[in-house]
PDB file of N, CA and C in Angstrom:
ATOM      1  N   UNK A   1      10.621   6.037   1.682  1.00  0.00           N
ATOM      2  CA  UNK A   1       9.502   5.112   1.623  1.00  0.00           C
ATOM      3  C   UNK A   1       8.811   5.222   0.266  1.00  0.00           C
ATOM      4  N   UNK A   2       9.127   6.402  -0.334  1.00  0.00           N
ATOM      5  CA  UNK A   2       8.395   6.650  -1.585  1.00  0.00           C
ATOM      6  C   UNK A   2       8.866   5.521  -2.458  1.00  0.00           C
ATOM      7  N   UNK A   3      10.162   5.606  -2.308  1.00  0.00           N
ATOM      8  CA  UNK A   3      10.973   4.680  -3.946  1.00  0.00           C
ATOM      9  C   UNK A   3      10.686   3.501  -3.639  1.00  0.00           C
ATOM     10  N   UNK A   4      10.348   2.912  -2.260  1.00  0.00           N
ATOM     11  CA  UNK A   4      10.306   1.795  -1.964  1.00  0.00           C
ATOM     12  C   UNK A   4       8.797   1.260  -2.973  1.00  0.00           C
ATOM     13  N   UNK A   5       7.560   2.271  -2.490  1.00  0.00           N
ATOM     14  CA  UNK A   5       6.337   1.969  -3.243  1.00  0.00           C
ATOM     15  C   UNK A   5       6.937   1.960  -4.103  1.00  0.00           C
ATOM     16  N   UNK A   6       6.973   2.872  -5.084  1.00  0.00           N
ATOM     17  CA  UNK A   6       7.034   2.975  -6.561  1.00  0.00           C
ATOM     18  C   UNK A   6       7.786   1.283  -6.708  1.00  0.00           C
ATOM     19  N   UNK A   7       9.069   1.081  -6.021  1.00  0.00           N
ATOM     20  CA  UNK A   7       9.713  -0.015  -6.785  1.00  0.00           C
ATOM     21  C   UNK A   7       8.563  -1.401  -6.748  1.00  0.00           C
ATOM     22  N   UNK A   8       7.821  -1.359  -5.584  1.00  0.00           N
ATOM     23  CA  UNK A   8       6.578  -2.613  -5.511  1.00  0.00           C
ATOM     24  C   UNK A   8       6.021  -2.672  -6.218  1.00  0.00           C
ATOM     25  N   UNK A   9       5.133  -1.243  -6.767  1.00  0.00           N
ATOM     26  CA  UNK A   9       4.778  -1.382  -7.766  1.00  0.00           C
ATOM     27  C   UNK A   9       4.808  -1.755  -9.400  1.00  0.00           C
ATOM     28  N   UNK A  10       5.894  -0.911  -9.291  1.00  0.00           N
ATOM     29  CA  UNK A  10       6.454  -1.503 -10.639  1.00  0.00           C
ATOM     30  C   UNK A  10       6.928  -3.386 -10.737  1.00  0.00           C
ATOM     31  N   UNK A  11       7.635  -3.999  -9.625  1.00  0.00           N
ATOM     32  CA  UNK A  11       7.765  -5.575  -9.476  1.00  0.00           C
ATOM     33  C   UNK A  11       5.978  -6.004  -9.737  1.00  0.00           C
ATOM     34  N   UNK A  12       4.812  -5.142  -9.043  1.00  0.00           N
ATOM     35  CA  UNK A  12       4.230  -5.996  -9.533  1.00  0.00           C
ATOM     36  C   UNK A  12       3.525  -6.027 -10.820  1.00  0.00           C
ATOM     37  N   UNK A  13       4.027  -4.836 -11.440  1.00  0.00           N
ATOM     38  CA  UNK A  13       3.943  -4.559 -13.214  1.00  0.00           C
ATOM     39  C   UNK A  13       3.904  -5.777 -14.162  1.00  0.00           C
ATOM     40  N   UNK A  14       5.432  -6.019 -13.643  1.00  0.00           N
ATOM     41  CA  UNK A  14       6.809  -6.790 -14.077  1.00  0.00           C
ATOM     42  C   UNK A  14       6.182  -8.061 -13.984  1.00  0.00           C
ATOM     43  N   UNK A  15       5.306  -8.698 -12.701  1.00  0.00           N
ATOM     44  CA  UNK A  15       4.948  -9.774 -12.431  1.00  0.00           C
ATOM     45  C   UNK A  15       3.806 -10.042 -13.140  1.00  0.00           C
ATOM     46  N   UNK A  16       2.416  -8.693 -13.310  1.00  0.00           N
ATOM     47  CA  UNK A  16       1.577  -8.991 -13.984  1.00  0.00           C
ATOM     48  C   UNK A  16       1.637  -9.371 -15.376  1.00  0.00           C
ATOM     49  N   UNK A  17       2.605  -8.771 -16.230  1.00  0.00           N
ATOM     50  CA  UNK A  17       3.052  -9.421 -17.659  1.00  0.00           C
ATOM     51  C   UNK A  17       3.821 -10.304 -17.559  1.00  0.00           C
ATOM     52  N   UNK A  18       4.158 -11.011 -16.490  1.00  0.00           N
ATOM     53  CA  UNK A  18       4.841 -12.402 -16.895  1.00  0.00           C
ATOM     54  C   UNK A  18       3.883 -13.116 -16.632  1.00  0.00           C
ATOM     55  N   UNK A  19       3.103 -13.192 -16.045  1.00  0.00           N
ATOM     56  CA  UNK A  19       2.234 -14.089 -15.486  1.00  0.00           C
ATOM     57  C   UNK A  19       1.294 -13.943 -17.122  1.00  0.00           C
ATOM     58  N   UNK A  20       0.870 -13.165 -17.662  1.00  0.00           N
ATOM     59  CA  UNK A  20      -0.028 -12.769 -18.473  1.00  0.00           C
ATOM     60  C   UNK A  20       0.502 -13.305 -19.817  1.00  0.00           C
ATOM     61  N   UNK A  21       1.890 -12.858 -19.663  1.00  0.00           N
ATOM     62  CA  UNK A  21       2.391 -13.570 -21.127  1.00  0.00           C
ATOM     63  C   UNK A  21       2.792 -15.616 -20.780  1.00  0.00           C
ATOM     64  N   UNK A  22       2.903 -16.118 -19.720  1.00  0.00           N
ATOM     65  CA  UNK A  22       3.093 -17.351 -19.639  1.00  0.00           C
ATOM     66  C   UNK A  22       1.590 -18.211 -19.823  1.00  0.00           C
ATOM     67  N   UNK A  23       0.188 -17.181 -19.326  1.00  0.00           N
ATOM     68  CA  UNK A  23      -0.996 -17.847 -18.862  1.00  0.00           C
ATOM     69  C   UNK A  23      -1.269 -18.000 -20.996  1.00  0.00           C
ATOM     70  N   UNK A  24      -1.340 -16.502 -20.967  1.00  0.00           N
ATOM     71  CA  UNK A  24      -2.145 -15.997 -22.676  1.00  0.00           C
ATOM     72  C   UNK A  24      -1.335 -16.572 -23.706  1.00  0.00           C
ATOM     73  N   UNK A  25       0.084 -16.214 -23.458  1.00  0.00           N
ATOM     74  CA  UNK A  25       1.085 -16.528 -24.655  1.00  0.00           C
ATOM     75  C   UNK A  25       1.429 -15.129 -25.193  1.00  0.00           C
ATOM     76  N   UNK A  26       0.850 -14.231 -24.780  1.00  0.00           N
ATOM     77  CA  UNK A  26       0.964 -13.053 -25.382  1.00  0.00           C
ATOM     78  C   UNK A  26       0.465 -11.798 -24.102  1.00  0.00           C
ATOM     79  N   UNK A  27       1.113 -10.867 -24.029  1.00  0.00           N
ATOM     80  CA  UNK A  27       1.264  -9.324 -23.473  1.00  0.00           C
ATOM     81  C   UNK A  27      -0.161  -8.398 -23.759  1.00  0.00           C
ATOM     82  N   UNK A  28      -0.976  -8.375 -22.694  1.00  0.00           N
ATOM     83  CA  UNK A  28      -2.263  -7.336 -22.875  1.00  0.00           C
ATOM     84  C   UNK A  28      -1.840  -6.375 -22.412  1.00  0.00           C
ATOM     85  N   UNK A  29      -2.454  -5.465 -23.128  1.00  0.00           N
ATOM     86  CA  UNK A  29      -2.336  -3.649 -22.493  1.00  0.00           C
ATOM     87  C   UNK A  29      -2.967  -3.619 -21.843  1.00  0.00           C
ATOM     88  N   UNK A  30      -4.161  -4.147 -21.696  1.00  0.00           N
ATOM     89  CA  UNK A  30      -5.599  -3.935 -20.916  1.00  0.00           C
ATOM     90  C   UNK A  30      -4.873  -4.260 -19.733  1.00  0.00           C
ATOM     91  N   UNK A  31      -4.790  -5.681 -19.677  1.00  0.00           N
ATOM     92  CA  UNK A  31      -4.206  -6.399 -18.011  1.00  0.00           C
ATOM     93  C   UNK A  31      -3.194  -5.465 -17.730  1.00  0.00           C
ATOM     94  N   UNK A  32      -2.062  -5.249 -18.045  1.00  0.00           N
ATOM     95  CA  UNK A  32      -1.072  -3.975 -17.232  1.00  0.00           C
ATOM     96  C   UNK A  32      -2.035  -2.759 -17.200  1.00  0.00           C
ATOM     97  N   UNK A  33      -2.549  -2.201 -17.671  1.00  0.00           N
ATOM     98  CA  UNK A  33      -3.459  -0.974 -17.276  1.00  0.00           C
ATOM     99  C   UNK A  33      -4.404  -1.731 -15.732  1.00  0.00           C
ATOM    100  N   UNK A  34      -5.021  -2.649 -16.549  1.00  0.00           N
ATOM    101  CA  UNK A  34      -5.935  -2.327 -15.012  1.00  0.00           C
ATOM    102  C   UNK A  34      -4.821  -2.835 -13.870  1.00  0.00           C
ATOM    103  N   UNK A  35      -4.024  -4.119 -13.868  1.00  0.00           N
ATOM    104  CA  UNK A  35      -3.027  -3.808 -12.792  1.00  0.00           C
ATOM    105  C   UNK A  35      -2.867  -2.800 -12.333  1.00  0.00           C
ATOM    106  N   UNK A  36      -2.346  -2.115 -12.957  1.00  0.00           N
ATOM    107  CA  UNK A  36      -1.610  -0.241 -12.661  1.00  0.00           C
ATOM    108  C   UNK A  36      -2.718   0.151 -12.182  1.00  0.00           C
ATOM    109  N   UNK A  37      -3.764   0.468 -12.474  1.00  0.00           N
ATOM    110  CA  UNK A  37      -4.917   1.127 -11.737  1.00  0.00           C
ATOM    111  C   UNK A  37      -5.238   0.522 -10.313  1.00  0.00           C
ATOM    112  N   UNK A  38      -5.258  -0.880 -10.212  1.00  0.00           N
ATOM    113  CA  UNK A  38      -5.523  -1.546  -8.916  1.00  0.00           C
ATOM    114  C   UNK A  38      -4.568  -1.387  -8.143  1.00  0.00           C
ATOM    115  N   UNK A  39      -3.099  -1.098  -8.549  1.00  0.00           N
ATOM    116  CA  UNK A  39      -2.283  -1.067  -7.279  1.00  0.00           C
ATOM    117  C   UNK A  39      -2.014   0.438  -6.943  1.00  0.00           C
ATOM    118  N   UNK A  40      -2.298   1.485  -7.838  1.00  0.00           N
ATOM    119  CA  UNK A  40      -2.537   2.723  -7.489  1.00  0.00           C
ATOM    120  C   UNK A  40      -3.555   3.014  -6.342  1.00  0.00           C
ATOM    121  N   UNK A  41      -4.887   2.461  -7.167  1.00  0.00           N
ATOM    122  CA  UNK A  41      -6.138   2.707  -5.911  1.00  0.00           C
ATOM    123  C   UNK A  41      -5.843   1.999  -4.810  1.00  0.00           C
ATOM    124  N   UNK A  42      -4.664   0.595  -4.176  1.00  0.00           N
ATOM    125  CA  UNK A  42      -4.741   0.318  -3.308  1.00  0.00           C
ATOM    126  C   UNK A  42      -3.839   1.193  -2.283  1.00  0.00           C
ATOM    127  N   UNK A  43      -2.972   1.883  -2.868  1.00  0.00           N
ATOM    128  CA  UNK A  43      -2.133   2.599  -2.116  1.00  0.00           C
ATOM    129  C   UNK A  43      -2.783   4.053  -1.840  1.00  0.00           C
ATOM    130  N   UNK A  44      -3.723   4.740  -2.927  1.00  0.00           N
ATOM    131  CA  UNK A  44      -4.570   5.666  -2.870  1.00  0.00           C
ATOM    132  C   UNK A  44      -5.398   5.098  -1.247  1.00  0.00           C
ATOM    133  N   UNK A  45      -5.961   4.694  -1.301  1.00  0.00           N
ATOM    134  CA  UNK A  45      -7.383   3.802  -0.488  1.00  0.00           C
ATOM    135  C   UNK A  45      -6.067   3.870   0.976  1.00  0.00           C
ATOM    136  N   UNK A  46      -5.134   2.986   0.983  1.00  0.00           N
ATOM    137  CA  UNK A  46      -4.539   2.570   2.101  1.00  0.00           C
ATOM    138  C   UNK A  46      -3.899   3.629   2.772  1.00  0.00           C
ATOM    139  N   UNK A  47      -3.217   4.770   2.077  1.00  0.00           N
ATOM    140  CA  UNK A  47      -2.599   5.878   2.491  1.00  0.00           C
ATOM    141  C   UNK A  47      -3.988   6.729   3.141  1.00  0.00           C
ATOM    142  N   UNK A  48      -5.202   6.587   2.631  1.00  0.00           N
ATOM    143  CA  UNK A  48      -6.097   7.450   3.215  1.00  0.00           C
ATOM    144  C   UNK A  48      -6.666   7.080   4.373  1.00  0.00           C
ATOM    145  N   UNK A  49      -6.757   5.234   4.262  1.00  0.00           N
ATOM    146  CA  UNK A  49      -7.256   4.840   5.544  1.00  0.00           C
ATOM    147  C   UNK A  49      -6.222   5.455   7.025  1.00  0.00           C
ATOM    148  N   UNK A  50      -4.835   5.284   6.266  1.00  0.00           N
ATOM    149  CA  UNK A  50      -3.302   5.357   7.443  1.00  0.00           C
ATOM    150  C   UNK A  50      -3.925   6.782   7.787  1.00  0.00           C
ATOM    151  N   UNK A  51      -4.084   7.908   7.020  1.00  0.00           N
ATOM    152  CA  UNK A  51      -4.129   9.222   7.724  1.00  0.00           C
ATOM    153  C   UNK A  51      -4.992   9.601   8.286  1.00  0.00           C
ATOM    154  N   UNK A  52      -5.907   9.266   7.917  1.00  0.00           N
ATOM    155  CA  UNK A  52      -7.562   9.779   8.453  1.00  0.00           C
ATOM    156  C   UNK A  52      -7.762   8.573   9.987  1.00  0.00           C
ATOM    157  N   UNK A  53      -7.792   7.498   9.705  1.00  0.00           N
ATOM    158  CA  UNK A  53      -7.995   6.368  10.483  1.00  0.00           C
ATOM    159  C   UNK A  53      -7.465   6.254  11.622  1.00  0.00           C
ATOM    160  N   UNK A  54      -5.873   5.802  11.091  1.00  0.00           N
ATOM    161  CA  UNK A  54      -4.857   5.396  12.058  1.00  0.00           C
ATOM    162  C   UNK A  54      -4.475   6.724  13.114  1.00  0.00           C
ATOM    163  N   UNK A  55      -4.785   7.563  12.217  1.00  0.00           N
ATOM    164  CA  UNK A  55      -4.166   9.118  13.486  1.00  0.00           C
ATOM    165  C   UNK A  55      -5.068   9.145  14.534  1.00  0.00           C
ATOM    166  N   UNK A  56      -6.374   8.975  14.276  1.00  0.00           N
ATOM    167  CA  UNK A  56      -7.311   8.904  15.584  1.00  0.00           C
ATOM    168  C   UNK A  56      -6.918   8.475  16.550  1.00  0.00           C
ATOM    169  N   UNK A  57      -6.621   6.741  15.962  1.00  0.00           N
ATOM    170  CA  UNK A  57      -6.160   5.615  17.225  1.00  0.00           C
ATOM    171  C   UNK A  57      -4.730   6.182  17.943  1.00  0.00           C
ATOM    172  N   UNK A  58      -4.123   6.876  16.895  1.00  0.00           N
ATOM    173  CA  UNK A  58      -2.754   6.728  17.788  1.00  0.00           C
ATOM    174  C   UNK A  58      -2.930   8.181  18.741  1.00  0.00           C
ATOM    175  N   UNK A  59      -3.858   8.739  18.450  1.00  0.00           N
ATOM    176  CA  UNK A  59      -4.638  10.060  19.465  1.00  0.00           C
ATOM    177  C   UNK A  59      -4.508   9.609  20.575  1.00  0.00           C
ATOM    178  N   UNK A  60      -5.954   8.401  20.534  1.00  0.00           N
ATOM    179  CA  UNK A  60      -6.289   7.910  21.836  1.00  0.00           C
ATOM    180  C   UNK A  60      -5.269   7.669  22.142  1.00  0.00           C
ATOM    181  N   UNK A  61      -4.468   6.590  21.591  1.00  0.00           N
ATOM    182  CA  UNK A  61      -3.611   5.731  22.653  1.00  0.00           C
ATOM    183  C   UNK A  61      -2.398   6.199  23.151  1.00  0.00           C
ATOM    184  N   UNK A  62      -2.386   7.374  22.510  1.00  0.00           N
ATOM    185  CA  UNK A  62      -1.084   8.507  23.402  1.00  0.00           C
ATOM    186  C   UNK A  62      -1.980   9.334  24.736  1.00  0.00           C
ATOM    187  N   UNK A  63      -3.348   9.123  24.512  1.00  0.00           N
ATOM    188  CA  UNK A  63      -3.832  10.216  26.092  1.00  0.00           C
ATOM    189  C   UNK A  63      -3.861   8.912  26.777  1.00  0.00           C
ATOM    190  N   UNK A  64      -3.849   7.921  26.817  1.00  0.00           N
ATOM    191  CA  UNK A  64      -4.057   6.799  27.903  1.00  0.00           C
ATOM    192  C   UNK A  64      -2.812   6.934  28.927  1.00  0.00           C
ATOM    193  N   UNK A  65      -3.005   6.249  30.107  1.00  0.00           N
ATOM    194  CA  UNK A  65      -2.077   6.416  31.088  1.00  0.00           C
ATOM    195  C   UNK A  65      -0.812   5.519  30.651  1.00  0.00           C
ATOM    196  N   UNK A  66      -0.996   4.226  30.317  1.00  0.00           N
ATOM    197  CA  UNK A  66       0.377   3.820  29.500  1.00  0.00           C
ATOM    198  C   UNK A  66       1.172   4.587  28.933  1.00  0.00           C
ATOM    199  N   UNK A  67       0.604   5.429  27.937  1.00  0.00           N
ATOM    200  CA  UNK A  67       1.470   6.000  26.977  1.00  0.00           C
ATOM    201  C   UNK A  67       1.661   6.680  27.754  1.00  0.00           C
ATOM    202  N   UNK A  68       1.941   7.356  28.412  1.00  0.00           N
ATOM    203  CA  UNK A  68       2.148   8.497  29.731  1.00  0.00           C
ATOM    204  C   UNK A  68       3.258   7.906  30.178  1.00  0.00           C
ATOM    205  N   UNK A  69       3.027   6.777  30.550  1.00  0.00           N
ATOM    206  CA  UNK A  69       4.467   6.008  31.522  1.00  0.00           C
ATOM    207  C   UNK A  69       5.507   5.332  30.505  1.00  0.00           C
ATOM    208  N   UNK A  70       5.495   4.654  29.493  1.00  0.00           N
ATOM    209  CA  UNK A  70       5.663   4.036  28.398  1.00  0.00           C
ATOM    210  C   UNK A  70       5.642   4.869  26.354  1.00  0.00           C
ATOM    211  N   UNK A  71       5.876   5.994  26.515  1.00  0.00           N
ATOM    212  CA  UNK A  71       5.834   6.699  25.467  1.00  0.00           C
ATOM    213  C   UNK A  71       6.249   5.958  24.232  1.00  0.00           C
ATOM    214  N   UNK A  72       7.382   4.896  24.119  1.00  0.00           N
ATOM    215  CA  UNK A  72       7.381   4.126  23.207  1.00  0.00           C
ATOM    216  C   UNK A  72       6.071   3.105  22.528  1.00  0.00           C
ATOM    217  N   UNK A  73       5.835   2.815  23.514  1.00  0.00           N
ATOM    218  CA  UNK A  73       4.301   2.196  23.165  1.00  0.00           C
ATOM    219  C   UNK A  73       3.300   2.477  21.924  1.00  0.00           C
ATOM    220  N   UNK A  74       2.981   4.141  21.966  1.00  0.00           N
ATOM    221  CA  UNK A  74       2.520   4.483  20.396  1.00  0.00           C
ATOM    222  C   UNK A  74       3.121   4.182  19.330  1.00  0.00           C
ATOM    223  N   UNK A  75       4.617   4.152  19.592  1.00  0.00           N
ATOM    224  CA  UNK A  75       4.789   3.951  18.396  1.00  0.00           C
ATOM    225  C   UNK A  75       5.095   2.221  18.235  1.00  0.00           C
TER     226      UNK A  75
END
């Protein structure tokens, strides 16, 4: 799952300087930097919400009586 991020990220590198060189006419460092920073912090931000967040819910919803009868269900 790792290479998978990394490869998104980088496509959307790839996408932010095309888009940047078709809009400007020309390649900013700035715009690929802050790209790179925004899709870092979104995976930073999203990986923290998944661990901290999502583990709670899938707490609960494994003590419920469904998941009891239905164990596939959590996941």
């Amino acid at each position: 799952i790792g290479a998978a991020v990394i490869d998104d990220v980088l496509s959307l590198l790839v996408l932010a300087v095309s888009t940047d060189l078709v809009v400007s006419g020309d390649i900013s460092v700035t715009s690929v930097v802050l790209m790179l920073a925004r899709a870092v912090g979104f995976i930073v931000v999203a990986g923290a919400v998944g661990y901290f967040g999502i583990r709670k819910v899938i707490e609960r919803m494994d003590a419920t009586p469904l998941a009891r009868k239905y164990p596939e269900f959590v996941f």
